[in-house]
C-alpha atoms as a PDB file:
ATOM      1  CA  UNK A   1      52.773 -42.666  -3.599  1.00  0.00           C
ATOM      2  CA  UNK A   2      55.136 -40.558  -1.254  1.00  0.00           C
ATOM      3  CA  UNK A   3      54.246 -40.234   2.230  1.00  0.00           C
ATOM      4  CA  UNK A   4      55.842 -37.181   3.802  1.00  0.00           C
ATOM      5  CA  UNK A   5      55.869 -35.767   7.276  1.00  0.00           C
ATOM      6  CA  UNK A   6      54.148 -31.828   7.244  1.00  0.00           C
ATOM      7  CA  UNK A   7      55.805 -30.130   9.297  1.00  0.00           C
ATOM      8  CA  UNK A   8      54.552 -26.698   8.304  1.00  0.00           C
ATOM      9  CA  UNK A   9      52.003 -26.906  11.863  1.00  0.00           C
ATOM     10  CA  UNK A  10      54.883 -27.312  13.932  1.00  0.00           C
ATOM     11  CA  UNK A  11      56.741 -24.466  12.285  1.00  0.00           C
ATOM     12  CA  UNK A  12      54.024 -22.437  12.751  1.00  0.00           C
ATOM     13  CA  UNK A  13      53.607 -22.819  16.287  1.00  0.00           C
ATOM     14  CA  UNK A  14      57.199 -22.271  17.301  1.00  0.00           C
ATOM     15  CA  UNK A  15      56.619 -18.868  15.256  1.00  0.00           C
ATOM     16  CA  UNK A  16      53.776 -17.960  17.029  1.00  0.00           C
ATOM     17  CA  UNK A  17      55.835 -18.812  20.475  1.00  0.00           C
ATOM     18  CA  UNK A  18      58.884 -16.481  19.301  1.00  0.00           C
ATOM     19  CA  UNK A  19      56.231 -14.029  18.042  1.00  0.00           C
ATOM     20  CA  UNK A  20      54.524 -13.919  21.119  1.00  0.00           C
ATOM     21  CA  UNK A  21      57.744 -13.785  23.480  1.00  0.00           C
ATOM     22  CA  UNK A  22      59.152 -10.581  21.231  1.00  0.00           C
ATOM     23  CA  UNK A  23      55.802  -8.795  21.734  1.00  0.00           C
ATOM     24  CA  UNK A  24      55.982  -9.306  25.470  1.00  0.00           C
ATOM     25  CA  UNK A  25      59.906  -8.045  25.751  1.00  0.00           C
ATOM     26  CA  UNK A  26      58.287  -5.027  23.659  1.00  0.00           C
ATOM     27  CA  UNK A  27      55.712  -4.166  25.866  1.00  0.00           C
ATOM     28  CA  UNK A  28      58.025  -4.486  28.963  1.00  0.00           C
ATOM     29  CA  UNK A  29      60.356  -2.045  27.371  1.00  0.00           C
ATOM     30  CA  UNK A  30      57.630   0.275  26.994  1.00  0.00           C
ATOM     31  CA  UNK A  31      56.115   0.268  30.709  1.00  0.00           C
ATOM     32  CA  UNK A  32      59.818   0.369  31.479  1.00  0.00           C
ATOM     33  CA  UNK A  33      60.917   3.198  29.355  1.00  0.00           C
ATOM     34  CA  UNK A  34      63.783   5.471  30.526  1.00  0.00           C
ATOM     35  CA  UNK A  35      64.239   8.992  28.535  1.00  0.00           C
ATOM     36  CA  UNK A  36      67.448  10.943  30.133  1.00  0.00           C
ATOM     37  CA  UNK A  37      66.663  14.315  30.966  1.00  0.00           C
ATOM     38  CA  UNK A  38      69.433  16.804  31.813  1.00  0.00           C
ATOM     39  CA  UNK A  39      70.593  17.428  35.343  1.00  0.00           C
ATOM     40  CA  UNK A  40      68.925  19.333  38.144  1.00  0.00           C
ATOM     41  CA  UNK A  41      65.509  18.822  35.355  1.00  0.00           C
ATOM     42  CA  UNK A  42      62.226  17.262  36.338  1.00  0.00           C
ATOM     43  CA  UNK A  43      61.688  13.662  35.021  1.00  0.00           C
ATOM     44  CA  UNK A  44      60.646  13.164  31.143  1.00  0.00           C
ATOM     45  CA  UNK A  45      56.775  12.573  30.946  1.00  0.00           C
ATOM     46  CA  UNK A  46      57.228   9.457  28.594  1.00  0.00           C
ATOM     47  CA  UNK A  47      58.955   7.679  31.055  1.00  0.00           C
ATOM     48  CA  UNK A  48      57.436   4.139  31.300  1.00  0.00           C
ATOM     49  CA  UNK A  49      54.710   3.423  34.530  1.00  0.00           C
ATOM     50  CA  UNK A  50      56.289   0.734  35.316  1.00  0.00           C
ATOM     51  CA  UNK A  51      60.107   2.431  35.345  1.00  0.00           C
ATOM     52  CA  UNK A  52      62.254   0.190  38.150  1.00  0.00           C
ATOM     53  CA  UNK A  53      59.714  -1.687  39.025  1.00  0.00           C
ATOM     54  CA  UNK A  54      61.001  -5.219  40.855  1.00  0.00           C
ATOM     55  CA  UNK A  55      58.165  -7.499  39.549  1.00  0.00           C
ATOM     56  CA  UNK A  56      58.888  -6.391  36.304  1.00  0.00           C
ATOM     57  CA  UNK A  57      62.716  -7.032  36.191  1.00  0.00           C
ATOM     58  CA  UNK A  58      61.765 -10.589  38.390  1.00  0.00           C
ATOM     59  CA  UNK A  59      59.160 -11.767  35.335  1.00  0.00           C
ATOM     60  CA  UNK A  60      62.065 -10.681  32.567  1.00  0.00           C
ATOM     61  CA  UNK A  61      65.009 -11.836  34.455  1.00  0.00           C
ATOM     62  CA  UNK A  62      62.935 -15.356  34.529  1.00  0.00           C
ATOM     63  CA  UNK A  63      62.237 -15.942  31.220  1.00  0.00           C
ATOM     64  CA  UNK A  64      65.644 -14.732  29.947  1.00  0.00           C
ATOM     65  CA  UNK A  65      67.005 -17.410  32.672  1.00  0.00           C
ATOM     66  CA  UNK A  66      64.539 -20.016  30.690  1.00  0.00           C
ATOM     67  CA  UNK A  67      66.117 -19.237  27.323  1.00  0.00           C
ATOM     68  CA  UNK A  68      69.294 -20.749  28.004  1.00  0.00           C
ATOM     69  CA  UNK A  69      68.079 -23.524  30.061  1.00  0.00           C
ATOM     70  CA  UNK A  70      69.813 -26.719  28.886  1.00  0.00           C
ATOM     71  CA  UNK A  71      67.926 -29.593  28.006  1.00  0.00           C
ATOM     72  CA  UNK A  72      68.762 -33.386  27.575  1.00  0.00           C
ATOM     73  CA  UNK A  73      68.314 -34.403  23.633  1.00  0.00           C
ATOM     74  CA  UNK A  74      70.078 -34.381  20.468  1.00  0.00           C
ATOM     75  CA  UNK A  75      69.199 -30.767  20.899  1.00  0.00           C
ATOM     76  CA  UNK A  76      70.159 -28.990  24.481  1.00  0.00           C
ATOM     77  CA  UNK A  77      69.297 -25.316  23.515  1.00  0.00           C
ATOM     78  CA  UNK A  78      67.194 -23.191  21.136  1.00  0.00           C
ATOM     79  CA  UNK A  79      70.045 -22.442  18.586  1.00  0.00           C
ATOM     80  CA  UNK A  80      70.292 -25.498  17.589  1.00  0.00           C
ATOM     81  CA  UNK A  81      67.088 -25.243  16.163  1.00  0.00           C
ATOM     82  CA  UNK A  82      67.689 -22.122  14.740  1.00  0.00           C
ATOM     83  CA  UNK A  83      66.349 -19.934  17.234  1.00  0.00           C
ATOM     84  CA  UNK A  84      68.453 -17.303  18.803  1.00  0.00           C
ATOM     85  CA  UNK A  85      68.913 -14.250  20.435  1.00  0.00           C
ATOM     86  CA  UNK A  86      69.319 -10.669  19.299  1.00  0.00           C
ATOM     87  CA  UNK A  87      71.510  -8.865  21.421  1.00  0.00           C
ATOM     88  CA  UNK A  88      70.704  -5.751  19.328  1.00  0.00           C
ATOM     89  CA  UNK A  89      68.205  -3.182  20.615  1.00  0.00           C
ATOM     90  CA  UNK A  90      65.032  -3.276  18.295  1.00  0.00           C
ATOM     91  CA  UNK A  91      62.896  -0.196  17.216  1.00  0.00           C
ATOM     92  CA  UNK A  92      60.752  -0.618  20.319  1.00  0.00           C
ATOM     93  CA  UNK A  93      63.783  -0.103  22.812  1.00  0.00           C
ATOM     94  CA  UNK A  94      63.253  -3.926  23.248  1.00  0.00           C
ATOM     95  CA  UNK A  95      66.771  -6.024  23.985  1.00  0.00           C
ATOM     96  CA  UNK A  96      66.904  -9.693  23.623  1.00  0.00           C
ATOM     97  CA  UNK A  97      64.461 -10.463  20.875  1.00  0.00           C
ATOM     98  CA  UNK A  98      64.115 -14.075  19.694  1.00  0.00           C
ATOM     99  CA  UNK A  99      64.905 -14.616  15.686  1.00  0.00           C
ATOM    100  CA  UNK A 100      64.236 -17.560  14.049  1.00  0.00           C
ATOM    101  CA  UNK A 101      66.480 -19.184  11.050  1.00  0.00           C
ATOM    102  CA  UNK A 102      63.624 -20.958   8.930  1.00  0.00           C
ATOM    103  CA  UNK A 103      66.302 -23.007   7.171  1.00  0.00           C
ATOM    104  CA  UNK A 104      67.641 -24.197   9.972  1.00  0.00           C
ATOM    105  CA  UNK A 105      64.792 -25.104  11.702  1.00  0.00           C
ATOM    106  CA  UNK A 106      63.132 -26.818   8.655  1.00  0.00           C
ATOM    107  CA  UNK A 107      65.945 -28.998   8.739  1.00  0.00           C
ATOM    108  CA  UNK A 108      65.671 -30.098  12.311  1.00  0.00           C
ATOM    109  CA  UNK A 109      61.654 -30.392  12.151  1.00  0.00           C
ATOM    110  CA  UNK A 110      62.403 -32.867   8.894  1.00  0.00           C
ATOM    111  CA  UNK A 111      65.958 -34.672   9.871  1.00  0.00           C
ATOM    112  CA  UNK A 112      65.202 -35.259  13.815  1.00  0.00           C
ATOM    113  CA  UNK A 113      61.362 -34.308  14.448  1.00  0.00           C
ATOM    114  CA  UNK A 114      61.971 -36.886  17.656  1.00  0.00           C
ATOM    115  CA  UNK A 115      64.392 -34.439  18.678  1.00  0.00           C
ATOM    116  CA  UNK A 116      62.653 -31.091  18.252  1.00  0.00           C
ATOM    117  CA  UNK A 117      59.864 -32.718  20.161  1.00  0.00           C
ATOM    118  CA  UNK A 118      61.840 -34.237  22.959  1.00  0.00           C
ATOM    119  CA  UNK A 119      63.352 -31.003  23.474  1.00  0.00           C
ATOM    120  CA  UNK A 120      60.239 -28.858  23.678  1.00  0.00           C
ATOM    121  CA  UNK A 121      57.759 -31.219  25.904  1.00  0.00           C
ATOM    122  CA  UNK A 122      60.241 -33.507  27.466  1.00  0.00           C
ATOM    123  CA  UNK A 123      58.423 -35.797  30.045  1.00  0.00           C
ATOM    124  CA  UNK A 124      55.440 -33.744  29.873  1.00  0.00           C
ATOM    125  CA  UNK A 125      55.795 -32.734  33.712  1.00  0.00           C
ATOM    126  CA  UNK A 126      59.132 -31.262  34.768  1.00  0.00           C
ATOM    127  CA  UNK A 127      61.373 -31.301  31.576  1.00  0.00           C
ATOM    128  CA  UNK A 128      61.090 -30.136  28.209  1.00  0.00           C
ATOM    129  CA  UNK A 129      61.919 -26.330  27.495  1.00  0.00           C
ATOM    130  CA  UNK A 130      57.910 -25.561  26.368  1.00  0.00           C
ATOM    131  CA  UNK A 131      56.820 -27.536  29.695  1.00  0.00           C
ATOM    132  CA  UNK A 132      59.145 -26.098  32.157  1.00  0.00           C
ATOM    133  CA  UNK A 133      57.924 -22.125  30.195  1.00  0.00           C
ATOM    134  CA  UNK A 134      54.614 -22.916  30.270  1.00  0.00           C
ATOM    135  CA  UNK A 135      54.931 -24.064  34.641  1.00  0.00           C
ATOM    136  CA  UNK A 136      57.115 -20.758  35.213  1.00  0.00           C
ATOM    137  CA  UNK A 137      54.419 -18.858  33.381  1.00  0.00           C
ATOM    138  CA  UNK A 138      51.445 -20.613  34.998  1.00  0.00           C
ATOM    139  CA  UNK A 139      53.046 -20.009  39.029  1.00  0.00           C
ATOM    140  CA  UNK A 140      53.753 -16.458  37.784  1.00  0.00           C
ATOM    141  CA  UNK A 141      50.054 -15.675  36.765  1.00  0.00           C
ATOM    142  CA  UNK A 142      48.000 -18.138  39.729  1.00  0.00           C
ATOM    143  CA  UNK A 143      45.801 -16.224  42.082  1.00  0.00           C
ATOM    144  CA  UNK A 144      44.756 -19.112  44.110  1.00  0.00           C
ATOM    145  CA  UNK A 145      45.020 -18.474  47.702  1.00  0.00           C
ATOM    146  CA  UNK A 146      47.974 -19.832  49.409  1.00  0.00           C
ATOM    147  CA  UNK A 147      49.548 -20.562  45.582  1.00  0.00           C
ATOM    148  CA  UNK A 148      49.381 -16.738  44.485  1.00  0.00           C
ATOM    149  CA  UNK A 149      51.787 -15.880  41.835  1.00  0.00           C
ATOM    150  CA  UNK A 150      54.141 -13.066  41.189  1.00  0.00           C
ATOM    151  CA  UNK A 151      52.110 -10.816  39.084  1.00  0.00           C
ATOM    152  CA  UNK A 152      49.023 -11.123  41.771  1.00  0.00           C
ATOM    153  CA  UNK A 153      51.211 -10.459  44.797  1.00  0.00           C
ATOM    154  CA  UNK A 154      52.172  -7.279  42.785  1.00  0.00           C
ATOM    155  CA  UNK A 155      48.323  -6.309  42.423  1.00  0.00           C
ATOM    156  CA  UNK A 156      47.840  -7.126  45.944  1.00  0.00           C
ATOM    157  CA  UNK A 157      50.687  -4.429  47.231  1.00  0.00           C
ATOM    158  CA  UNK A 158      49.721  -2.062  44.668  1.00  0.00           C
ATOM    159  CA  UNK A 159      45.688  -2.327  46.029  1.00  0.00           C
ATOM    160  CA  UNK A 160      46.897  -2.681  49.707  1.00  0.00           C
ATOM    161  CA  UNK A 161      48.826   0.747  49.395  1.00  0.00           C
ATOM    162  CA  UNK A 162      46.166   2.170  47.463  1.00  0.00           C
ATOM    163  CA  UNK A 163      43.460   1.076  50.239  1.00  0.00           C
ATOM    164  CA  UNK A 164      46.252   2.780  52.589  1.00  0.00           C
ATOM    165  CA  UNK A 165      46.557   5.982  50.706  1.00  0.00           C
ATOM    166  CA  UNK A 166      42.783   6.230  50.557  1.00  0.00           C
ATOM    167  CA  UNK A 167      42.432   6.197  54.547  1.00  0.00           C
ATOM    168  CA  UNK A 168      44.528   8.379  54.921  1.00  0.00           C
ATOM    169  CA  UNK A 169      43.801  10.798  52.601  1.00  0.00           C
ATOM    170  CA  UNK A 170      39.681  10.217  54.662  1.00  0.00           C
ATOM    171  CA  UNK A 171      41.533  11.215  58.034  1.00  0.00           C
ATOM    172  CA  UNK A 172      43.649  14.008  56.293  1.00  0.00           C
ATOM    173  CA  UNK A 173      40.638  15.004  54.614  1.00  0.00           C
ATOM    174  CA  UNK A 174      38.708  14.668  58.081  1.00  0.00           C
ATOM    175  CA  UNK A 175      41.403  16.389  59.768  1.00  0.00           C
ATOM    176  CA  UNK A 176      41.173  19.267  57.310  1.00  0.00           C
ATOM    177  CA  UNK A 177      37.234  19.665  57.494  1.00  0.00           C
ATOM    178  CA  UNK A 178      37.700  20.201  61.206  1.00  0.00           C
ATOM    179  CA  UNK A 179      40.347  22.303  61.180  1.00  0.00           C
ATOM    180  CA  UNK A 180      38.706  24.699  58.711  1.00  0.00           C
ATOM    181  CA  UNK A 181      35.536  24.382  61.242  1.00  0.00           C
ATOM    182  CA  UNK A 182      37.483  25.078  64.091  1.00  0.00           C
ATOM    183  CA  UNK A 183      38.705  28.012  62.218  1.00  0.00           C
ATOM    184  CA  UNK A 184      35.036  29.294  60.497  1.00  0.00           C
ATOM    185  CA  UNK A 185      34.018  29.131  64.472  1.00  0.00           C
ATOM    186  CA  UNK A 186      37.312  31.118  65.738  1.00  0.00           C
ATOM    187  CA  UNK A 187      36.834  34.153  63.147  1.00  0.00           C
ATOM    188  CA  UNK A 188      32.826  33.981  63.303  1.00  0.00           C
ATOM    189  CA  UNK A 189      32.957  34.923  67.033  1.00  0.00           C
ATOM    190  CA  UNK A 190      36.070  37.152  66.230  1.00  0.00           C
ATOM    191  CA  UNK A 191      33.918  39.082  63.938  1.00  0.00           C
ATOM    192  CA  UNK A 192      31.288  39.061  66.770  1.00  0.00           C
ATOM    193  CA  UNK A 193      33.316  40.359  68.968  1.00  0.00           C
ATOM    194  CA  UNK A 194      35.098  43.453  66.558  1.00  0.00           C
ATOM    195  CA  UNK A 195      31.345  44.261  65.475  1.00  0.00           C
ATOM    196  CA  UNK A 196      30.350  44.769  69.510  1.00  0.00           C
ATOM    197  CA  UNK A 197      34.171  46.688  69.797  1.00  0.00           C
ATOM    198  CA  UNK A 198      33.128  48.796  66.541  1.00  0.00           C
ATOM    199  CA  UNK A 199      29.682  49.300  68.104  1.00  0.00           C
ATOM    200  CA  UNK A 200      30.757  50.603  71.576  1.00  0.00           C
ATOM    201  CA  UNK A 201      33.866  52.736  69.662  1.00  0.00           C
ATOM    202  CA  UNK A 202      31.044  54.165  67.843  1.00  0.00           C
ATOM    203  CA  UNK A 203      28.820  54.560  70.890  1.00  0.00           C
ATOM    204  CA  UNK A 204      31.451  55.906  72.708  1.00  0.00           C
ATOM    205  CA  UNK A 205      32.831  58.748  69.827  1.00  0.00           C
ATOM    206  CA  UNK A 206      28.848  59.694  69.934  1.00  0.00           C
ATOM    207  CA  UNK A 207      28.740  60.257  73.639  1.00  0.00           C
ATOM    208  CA  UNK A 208      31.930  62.229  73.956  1.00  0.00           C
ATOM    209  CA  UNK A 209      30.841  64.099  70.673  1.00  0.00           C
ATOM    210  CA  UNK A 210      27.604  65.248  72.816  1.00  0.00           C
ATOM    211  CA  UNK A 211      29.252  65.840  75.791  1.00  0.00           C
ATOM    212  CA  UNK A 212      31.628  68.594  74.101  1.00  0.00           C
ATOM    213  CA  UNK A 213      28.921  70.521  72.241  1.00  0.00           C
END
């Protein structure tokens, strides 16, 4: 009887990681998406809604930072274990995308399994490169008060200055409705007063017209 160590869960779930992480970096090139349009023309409609946007560049700059992040261990980064970065620009537009060399990381899941899991939890609380991800990512998505993360601060401005553009498109719109009131007033008693000129004219062209026969 041979006992051997599967290793075919752990595989899977750094996949699923690397899987994940490239479908992120693919949807942030699409909210980010820049088409060039020729001089003095008006901006391409398929640019991305979230084109320059700070938050967006803060959340990727992060994570990229993360990827390189050296950790103590028999393995200090994700090459080692077979997992690297694509400097190549995918289909998507997406830079940076993570690859994974199964042969090489079947061989450090079954030579140094220790290893592969000292790298990716660490002590559990501040080191480890799948601990110190899954903190970043957990501050960057909390909406507790006080503790509010990244993305929520960004929904937060983008409410505020909607609340903001509301009001003041109620005053402008206020503003307007009296204005045009104003106005309906103004020509109403304009027209009054060119129907009582039109009536005396007319009064007036009658008596003169009697007075000469």
């Amino acid at each position: 009887l041979t006992v051997t160590r599967s290793i075919d869960d752990n595989k899977k779930t750094i996949n699923a990681f690397v899987t994940a992480y490239n479908s992120l970096k693919s949807t942030i090139a699409s909210v980010t998406k820049y088409t060039a349009v020729t001089a003095g023309t008006s901006q391409s409609s398929s640019n991305g809604a979230l084109l320059g946007d700070a938050t967006v560049r803060a959340v990727e700059s992060k994570m990229n930072s993360m990827l390189t992040t050296v950790q103590s261990g028999s393995y200090s980064i994700l090459a080692q274990m077979g997992i690297t970065i694509d400097p190549s620009t995918q289909s998507d537009g997406s830079t940076g995308a993570l690859t994974v060399d199964d042969t090489k990381l079947t061989a450090a899941l079954t030579n140094n399994p220790q290893a592969v899991s000292q790298f990716f939890i660490g002590d559990g609380s501040t080191t480890g490169f799948a601990t110190q991800f899954d903190s970043t990512l957990t501050a960057m998505l909390s909406t507790s008060t006080g503790k509010e993360g990244i993305i929520k601060n960004a929904q937060d401005g983008i409410n505020a200055t909607l609340k903001e553009l509301g009001t003041r498109y109620d005053t402008m719109s206020d503003q307007i409705d009296a204005t045009m009131a104003r106005y309906k007033t103004q020509f109403t008693n304009l027209s009054t007063l060119v129907n009582s000129l039109t009536n005396t004219s007319t009064y007036l062209t009658s008596q003169f017209s009697s007075s000469d026969s």
